[in-house]
Structures are given as structure tokens and as C-alpha cells.
N, C-alpha and C. Protein backbone atom coordinates (compact mmCIF):
# COMPACT_ATOMS: atom_id res chain seq x y z
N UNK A 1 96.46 -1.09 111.53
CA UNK A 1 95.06 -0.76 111.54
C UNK A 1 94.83 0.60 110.88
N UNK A 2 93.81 0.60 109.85
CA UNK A 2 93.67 1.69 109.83
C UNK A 2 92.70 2.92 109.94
N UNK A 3 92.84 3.91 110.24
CA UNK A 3 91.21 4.54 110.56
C UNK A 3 90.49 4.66 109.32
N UNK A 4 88.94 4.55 109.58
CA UNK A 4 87.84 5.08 108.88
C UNK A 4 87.66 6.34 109.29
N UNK A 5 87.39 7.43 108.05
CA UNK A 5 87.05 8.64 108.11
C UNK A 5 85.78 9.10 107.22
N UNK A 6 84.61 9.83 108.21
CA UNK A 6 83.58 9.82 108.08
C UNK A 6 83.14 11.10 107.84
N UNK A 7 82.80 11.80 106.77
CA UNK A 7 82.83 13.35 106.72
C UNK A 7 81.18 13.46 106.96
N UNK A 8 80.62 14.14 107.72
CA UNK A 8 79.05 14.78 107.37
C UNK A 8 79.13 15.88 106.99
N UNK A 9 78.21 16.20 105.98
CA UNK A 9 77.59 17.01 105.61
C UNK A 9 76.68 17.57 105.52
N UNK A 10 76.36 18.71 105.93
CA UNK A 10 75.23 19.38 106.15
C UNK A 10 74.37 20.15 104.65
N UNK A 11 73.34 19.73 104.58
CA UNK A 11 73.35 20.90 103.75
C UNK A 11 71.45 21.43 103.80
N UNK A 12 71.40 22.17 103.21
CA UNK A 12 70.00 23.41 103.71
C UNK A 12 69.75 23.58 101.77
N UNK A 13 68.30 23.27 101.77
CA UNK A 13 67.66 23.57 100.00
C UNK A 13 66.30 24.44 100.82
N UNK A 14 66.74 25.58 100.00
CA UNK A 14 65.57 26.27 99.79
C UNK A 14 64.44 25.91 99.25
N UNK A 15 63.06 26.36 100.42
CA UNK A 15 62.12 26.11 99.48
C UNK A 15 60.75 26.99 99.08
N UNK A 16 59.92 26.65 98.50
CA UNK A 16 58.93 27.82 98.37
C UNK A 16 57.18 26.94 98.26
N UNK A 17 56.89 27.65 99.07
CA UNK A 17 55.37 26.57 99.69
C UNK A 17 54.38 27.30 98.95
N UNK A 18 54.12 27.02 97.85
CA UNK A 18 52.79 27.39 96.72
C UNK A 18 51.34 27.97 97.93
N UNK A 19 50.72 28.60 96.93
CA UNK A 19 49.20 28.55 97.46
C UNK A 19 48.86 27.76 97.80
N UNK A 20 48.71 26.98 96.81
CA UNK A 20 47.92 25.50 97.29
C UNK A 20 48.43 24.38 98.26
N UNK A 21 49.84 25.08 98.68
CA UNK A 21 50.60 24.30 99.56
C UNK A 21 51.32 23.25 99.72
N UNK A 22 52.02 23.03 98.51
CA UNK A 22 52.89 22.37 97.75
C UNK A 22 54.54 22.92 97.97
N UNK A 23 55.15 22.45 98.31
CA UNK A 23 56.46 22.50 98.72
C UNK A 23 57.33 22.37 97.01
N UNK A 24 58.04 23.76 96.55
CA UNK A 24 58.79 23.86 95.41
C UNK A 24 60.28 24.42 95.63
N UNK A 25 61.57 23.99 95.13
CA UNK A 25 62.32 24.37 94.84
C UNK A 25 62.26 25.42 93.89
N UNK A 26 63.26 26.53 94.15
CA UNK A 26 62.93 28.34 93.67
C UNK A 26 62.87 27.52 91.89
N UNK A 27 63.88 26.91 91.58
CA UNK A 27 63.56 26.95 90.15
C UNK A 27 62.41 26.14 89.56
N UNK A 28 62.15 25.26 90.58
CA UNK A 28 60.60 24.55 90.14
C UNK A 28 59.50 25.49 90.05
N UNK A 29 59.42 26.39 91.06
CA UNK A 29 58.56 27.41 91.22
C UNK A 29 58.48 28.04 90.56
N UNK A 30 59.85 28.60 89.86
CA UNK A 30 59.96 29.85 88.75
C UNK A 30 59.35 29.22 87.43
N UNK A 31 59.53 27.62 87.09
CA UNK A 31 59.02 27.14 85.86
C UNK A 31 58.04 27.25 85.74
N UNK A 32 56.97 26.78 87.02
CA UNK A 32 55.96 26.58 87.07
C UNK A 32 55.43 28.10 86.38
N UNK A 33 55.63 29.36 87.34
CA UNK A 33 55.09 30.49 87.13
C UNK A 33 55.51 31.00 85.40
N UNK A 34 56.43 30.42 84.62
CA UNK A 34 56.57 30.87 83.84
C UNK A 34 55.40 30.33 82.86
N UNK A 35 55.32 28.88 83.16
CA UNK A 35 54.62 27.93 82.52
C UNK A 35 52.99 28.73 82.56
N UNK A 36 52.58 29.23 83.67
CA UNK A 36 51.48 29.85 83.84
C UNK A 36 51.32 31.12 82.91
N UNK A 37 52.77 31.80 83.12
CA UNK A 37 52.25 33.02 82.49
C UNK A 37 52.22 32.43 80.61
N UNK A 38 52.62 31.98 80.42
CA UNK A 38 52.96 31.68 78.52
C UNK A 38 50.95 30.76 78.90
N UNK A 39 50.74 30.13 79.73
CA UNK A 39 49.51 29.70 79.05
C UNK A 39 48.56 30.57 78.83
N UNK A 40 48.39 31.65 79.99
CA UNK A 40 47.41 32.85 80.09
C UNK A 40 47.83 33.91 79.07
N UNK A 41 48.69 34.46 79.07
CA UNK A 41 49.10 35.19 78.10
C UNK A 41 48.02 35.98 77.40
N UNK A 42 47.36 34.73 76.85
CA UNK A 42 46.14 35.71 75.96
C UNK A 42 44.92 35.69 76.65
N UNK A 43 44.65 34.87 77.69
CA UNK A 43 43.57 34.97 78.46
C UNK A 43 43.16 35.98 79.53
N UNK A 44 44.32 36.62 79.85
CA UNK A 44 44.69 37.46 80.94
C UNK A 44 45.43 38.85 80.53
N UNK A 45 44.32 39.90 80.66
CA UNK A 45 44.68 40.95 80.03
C UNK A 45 46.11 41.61 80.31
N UNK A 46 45.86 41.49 81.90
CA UNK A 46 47.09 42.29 82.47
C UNK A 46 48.58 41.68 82.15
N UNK A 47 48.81 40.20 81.90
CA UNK A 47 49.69 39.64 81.40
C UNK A 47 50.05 40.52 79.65
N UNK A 48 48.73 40.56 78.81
CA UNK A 48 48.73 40.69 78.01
C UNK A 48 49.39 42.41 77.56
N UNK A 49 48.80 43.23 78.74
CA UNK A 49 49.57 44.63 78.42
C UNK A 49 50.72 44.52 78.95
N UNK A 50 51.56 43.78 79.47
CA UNK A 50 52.93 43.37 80.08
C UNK A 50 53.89 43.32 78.82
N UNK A 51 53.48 42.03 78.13
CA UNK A 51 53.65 41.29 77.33
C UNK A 51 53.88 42.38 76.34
N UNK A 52 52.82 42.90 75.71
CA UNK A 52 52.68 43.45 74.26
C UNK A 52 52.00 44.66 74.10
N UNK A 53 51.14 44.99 75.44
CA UNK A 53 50.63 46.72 74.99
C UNK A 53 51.10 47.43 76.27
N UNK A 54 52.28 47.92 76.64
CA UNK A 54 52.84 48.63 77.59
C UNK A 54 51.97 49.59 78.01
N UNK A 55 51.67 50.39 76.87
CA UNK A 55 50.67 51.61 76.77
C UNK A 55 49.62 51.58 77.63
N UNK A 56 48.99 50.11 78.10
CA UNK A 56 48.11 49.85 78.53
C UNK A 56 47.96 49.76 79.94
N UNK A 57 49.42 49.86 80.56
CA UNK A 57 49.66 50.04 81.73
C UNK A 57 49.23 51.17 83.08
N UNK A 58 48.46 50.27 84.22
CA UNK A 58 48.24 51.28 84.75
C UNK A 58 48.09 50.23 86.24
N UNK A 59 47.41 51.36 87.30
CA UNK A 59 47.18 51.10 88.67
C UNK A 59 46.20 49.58 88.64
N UNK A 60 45.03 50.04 87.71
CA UNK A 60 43.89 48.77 87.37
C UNK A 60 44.86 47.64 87.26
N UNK A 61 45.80 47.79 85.83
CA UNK A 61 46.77 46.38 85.25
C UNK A 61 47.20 45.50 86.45
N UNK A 62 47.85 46.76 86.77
CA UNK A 62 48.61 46.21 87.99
C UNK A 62 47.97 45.07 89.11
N UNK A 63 46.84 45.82 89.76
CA UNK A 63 46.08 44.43 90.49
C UNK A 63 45.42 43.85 90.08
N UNK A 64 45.32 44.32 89.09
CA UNK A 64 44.82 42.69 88.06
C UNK A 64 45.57 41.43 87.75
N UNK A 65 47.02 42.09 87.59
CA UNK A 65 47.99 41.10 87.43
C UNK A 65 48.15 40.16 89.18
N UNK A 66 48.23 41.08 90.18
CA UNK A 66 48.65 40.51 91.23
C UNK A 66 47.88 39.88 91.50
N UNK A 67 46.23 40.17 91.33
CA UNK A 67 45.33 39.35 92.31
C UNK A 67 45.01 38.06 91.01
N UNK A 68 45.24 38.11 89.61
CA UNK A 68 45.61 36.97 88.93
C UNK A 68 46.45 35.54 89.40
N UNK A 69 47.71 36.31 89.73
CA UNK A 69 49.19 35.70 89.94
C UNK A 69 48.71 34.74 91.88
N UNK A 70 47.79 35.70 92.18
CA UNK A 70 47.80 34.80 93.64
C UNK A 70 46.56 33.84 93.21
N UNK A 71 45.88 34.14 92.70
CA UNK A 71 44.46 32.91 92.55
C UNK A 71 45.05 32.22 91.56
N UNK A 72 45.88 31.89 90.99
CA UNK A 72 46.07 30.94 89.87
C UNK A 72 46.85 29.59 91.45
N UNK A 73 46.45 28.46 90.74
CA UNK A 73 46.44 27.25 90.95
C UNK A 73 47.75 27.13 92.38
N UNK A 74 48.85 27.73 91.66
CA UNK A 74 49.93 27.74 92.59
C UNK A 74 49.95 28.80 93.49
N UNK A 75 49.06 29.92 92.96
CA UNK A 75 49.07 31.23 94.02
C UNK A 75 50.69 31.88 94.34
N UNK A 76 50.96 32.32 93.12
CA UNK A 76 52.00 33.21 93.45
C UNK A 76 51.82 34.25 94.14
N UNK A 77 53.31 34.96 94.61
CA UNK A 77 53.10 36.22 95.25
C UNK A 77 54.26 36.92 94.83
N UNK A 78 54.08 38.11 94.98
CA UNK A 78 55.21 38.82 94.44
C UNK A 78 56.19 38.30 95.66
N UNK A 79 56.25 38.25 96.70
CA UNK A 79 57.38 38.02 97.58
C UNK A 79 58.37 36.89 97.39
N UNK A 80 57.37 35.60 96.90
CA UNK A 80 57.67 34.30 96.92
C UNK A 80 58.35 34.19 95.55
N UNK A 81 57.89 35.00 94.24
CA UNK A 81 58.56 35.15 93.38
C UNK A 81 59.92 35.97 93.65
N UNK A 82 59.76 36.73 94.47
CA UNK A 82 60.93 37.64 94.37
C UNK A 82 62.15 36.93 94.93
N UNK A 83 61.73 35.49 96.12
CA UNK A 83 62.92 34.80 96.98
C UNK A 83 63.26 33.82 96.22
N UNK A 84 62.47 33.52 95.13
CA UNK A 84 63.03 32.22 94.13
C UNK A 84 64.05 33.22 92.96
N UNK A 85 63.85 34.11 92.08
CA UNK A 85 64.34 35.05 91.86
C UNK A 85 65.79 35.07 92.47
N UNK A 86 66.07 35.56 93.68
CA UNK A 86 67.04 35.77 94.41
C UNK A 86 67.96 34.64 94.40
N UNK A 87 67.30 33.94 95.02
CA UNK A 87 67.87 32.24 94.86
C UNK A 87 68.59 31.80 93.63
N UNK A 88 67.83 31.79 92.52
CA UNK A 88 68.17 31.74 91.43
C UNK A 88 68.74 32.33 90.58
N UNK A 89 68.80 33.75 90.40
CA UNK A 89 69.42 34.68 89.51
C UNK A 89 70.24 35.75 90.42
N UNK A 90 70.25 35.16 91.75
CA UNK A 90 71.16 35.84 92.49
C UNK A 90 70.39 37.71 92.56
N UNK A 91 69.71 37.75 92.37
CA UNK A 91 68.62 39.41 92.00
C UNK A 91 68.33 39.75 92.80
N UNK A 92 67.97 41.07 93.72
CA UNK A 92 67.41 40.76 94.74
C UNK A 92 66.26 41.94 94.18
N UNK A 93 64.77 41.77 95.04
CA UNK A 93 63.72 42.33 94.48
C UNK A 93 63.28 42.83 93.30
N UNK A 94 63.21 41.56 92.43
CA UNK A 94 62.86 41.95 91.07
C UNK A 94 61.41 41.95 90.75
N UNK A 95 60.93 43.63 90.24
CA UNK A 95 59.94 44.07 90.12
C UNK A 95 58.76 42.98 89.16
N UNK A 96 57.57 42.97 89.42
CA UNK A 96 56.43 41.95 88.57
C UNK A 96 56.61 41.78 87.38
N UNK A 97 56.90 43.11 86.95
CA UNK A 97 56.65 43.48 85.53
C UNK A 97 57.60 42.65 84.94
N UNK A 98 58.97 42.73 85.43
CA UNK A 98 60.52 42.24 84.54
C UNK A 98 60.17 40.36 84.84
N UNK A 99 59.39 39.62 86.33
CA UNK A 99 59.74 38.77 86.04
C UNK A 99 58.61 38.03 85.24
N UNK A 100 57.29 38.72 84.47
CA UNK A 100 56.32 38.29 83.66
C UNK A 100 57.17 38.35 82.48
N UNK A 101 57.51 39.31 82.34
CA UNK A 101 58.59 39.56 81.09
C UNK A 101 59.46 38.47 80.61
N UNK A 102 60.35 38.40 81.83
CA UNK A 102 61.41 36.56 81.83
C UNK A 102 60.56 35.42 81.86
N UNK A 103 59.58 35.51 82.62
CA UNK A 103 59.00 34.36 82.19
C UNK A 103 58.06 33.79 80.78
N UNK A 104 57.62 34.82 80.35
CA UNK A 104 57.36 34.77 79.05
C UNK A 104 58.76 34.67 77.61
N UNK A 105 59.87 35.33 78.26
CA UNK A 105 60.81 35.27 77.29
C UNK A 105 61.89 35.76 78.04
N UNK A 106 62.87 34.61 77.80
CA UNK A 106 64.27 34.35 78.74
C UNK A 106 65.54 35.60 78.88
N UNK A 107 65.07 36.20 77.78
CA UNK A 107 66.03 37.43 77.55
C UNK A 107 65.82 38.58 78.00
N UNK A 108 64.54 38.66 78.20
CA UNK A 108 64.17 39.64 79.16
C UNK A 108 65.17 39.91 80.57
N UNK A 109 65.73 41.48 80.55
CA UNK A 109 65.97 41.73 81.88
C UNK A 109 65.65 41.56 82.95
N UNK A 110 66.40 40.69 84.35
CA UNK A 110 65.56 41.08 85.22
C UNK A 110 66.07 42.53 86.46
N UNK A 111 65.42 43.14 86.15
CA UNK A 111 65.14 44.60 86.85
C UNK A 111 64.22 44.55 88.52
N UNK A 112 65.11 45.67 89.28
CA UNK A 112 64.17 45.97 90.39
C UNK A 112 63.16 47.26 89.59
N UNK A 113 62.44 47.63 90.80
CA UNK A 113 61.91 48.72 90.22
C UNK A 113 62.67 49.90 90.51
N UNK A 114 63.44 50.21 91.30
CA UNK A 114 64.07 51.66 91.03
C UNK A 114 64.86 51.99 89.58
N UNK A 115 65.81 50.07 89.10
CA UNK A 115 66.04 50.36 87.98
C UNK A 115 65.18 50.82 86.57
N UNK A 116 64.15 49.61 87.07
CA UNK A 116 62.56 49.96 86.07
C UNK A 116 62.66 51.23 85.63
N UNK A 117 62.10 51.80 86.56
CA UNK A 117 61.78 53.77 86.65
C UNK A 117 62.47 54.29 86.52
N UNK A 118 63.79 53.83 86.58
CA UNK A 118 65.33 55.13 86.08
C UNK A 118 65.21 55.17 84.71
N UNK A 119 64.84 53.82 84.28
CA UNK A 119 65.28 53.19 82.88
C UNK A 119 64.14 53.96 82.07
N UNK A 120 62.78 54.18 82.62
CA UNK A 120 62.11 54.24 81.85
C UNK A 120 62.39 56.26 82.05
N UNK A 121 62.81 56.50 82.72
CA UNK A 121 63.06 58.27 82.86
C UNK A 121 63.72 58.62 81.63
N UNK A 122 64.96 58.04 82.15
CA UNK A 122 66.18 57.83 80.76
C UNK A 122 65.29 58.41 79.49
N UNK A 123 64.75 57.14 79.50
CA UNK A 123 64.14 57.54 77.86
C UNK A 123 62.83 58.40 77.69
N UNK A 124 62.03 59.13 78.79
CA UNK A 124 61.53 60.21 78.27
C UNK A 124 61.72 61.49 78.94
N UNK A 125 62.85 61.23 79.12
CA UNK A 125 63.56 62.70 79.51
C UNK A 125 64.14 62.84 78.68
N UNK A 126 65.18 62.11 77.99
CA UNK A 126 66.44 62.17 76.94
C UNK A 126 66.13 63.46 76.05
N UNK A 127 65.19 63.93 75.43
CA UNK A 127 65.45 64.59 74.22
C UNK A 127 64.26 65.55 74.77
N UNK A 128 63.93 66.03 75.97
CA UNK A 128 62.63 67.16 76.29
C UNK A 128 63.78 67.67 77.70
N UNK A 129 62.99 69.22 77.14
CA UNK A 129 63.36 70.25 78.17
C UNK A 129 62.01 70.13 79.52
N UNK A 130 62.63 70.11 80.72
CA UNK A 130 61.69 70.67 81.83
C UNK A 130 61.64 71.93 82.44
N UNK A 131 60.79 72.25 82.74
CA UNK A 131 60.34 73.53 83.75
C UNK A 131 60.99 73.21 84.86
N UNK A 132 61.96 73.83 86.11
CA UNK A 132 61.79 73.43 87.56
C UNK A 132 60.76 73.36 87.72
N UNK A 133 59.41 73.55 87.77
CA UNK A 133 58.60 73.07 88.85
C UNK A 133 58.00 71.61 88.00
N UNK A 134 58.39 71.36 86.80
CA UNK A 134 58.22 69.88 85.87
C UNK A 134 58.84 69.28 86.79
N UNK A 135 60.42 69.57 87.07
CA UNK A 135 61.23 68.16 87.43
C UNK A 135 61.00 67.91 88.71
N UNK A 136 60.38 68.92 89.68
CA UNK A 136 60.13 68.68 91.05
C UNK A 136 58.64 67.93 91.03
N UNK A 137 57.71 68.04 90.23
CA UNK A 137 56.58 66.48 89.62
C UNK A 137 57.36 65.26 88.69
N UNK A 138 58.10 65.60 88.57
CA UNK A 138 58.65 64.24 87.87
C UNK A 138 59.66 63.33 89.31
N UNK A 139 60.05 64.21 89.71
CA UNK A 139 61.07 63.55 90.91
C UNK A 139 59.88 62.85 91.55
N UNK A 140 58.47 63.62 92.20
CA UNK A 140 57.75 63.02 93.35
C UNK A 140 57.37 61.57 91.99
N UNK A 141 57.16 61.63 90.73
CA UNK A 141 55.99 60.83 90.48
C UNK A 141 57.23 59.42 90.18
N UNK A 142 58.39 59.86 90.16
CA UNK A 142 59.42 58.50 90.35
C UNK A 142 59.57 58.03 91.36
N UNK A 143 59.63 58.84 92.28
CA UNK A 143 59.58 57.80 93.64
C UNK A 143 58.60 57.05 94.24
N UNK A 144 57.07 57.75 93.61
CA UNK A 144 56.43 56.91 93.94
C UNK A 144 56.27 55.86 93.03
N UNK A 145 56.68 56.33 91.36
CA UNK A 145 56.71 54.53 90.21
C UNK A 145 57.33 53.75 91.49
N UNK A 146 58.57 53.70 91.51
CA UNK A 146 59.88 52.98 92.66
C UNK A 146 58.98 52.09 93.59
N UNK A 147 57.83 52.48 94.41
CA UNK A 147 57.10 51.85 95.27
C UNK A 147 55.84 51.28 94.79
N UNK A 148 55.33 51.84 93.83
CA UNK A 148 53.97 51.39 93.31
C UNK A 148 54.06 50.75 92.10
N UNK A 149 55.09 50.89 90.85
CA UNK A 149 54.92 50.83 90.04
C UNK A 149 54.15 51.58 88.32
N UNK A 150 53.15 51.92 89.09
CA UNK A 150 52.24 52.45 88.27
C UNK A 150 51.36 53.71 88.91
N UNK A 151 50.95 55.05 88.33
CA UNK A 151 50.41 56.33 88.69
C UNK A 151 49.29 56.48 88.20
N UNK A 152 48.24 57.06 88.74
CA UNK A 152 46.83 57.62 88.11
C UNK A 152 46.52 58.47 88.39
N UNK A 153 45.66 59.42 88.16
CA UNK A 153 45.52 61.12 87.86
C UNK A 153 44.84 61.21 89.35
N UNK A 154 44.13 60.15 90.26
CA UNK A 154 43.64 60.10 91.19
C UNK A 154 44.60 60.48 92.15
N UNK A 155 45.91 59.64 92.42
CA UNK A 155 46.97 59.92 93.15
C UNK A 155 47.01 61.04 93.26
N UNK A 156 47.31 61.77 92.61
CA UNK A 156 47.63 63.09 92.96
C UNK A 156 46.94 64.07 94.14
N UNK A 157 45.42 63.65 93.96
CA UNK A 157 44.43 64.14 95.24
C UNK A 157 44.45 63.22 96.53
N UNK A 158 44.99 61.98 96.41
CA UNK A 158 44.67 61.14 97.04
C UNK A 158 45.92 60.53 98.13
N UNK A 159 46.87 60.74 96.83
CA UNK A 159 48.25 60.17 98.32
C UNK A 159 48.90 61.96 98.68
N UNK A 160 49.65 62.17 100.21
CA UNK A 160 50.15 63.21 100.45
C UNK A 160 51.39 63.68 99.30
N UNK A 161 51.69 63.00 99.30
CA UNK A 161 53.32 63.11 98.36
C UNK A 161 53.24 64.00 97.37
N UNK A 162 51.99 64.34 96.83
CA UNK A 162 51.16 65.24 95.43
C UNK A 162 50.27 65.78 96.23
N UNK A 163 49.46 65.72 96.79
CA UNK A 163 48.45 66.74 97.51
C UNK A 163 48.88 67.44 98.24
N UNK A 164 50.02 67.85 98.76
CA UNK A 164 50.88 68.88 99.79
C UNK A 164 51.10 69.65 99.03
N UNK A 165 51.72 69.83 97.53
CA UNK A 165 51.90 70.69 96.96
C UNK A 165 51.06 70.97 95.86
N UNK A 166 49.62 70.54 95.84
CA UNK A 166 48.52 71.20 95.41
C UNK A 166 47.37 69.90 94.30
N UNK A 167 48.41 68.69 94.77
CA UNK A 167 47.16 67.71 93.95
C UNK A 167 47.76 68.18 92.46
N UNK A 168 46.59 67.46 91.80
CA UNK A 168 46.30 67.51 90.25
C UNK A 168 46.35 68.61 89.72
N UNK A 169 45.40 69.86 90.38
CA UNK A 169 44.82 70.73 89.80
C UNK A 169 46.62 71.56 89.33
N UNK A 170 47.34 71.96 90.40
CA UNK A 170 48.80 72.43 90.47
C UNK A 170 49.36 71.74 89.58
N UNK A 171 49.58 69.97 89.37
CA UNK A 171 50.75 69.71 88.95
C UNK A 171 50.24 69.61 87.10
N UNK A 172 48.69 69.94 86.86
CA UNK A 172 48.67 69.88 85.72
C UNK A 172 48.71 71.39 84.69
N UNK A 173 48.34 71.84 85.42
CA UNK A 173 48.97 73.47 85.77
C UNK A 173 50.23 73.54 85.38
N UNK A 174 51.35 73.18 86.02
CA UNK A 174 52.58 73.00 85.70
C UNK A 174 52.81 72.04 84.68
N UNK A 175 51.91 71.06 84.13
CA UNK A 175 52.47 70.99 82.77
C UNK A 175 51.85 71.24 81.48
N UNK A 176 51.35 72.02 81.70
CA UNK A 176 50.46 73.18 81.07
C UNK A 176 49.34 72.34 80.16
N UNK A 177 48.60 71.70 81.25
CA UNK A 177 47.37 71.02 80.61
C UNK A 177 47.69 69.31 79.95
N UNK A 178 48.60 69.16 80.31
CA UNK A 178 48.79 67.82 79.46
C UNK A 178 49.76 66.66 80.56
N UNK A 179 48.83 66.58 82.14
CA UNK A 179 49.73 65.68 82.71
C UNK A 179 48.94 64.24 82.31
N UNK A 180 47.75 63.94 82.14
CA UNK A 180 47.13 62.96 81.52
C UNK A 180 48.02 61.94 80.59
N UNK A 181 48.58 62.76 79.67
CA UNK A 181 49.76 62.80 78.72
C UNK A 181 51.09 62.14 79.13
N UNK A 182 51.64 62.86 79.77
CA UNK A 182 52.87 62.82 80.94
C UNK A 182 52.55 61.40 81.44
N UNK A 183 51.45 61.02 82.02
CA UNK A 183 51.47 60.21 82.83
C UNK A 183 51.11 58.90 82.25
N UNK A 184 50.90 58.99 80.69
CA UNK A 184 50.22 57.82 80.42
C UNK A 184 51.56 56.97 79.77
N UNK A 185 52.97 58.38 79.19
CA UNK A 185 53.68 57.93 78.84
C UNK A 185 54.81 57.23 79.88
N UNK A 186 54.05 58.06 80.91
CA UNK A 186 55.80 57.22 82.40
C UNK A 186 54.86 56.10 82.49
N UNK A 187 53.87 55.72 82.12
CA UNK A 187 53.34 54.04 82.61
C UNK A 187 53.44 53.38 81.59
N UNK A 188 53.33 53.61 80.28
CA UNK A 188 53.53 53.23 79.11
C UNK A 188 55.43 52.26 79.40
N UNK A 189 56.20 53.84 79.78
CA UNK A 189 57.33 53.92 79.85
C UNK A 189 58.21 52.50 80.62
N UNK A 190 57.37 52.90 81.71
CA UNK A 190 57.62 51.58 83.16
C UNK A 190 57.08 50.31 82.54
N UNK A 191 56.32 50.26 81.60
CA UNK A 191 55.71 48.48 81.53
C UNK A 191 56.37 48.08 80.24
N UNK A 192 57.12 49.31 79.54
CA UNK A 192 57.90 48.68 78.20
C UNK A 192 59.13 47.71 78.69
């Protein structure tokens, strides 16, 4: 006689429950959202300074893009993107910007944002001298890219992190009239 041997197997698929409440596998999800961003592209500004005018980058872009990305049909979210992401490219918290980027074009890096903001330091620090009291506004205004993404001349009066040590009026002071400048290139910098 001989025995039958019966193996079970268990197994667990991730999934990701759309806006509209549709049950997707991370890479169905990721198509979908890619599929979204290549159709809007030109319809949708904030896609569009992602895409092709970095320069154009700012606090506005920014929730423009997000509150875009959740009212579109499937209602993305940065979170839900970020666990298909993970799932899929093994990444963990990859910033909006890098995965509009991949999803518009496959070669695109995908980046968190601390890398984002290192990356984008890198290159406008590389070839300029700072003041100490420059690099002690450049340190606060990276840590907050790292969490926000994107800076505006408002911040500075408005979150503590810059208003403890004197707001706008101080840190433009310290860069002798030209943080407008400074700041348009670290957002420029972050959305290239």
C-alpha cells in the first residue's frame, strides 16, 4: 500500500483597494497609475512641471499633484502608492515626485525623499562657497525638503523650524538679499 501525500499551501497576495474601491494587485495598481499619469500629462499642470518644468516646482505643485492623484478615477494616495512601490520594487517610501517620474518613464530613479534632497544639495552646493550662517539655512531648509518636499518664502514666518531663528527677514539677510533665488533653485533642484 502506498501512502498519498498531500502538501498545503498557504499563500497571502497583496492587495491595494483603489478610491473607487476596487481591489488591485501592487503591480496592477502601479500600471494603472502610470497609465493615468502618461494620459494627463498635458492636462495636468502639476504632472506637467514634474515631467518637464522642474523650475516650476513648488508648495502650490505639490497639492495640486496630490489632490489630482486622489480625485482621479482610482484615487491614488501617496501611501497606497508607496506600499505597491515597496511590494514591487522592493523601495521603501518612494517620494511622489520619483514615482510620477517612473511612471511616465521607466528609467527614472526611484528615490525616497531624503535621497531626493541630498541629491538635489549635491548639485547646488558642488561648485558655491557658504557663509556659516548659509549652511545653518540650508541644513534647516533640507530637512524640512526631506518632510515636505517643497519650500516657500512663507515658511519661513510660518513653520517654527525658521521663525526661531528670525523667519525670512534673518535668513534673507544672510543670503544677502537673494533667498527667493536660493529657494527657487532647491525646488527647481528637488523636482529635477
Amino acid at each position: 500500500m502506498r501512502a498519498i501525500e498531500t502538501v498545503d499551501e498557504v499563500t497571502s497576495e497583496f492587495h491595494i483597494r483603489s478610491g473607487s474601491g476596487q481591489d488591485f494587485k501592487p503591480e496592477d495598481y502601479l500600471e494603472a497609475f502610470s497609465r493615468y499619469v502618461r494620459e494627463n500629462a498635458d492636462q495636468i499642470e502639476a504632472i506637467r512641471i514634474v515631467l518637464d518644468r522642474p523650475q516650476g516646482w513648488s508648495t502650490e505643485a505639490l497639492a495640486e499633484l496630490k489632490n489630482r492623484l486622489i480625485q482621479a478615477p482610482d484615487g491614488f494616495t501617496v501611501e497606497s502608492l508607496q506600499k505597491a512601490h515597496q511590494v514591487c520594487y522592493k523601495k521603501s517610501l518612494v517620494d511622489i515626485i520619483s514615482m510620477v517620474k517612473h511612471a511616465a518613464r521607466k528609467q527614472e530613479p526611484l528615490l525616497t525623499a531624503e535621497e531626493r534632497v541630498d541629491r538635489a544639495f549635491q548639485q547646488i552646493t558642488a561648485d558655491r562657497q557658504f557663509t556659516g550662517a548659509q549652511q545653518q539655512w540650508l541644513e534647516r531648509i533640507r530637512a524640512h525638503l526631506i518632510e515636505n518636499l517643497s519650500i516657500d518664502p512663507e515658511d519661513f514666518d510660518d513653520l517654527p523650524v525658521f521663525a526661531r531663528y528670525g523667519g525670512w527677514a534673518k535668513a534673507d539677510r544672510d543670503f544677502e538679499g537673494k533667498l527667493t533665488d536660493v529657494l527657487a533653485t532647491v525646488n527647481g533642484a528637488v523636482a529635477a
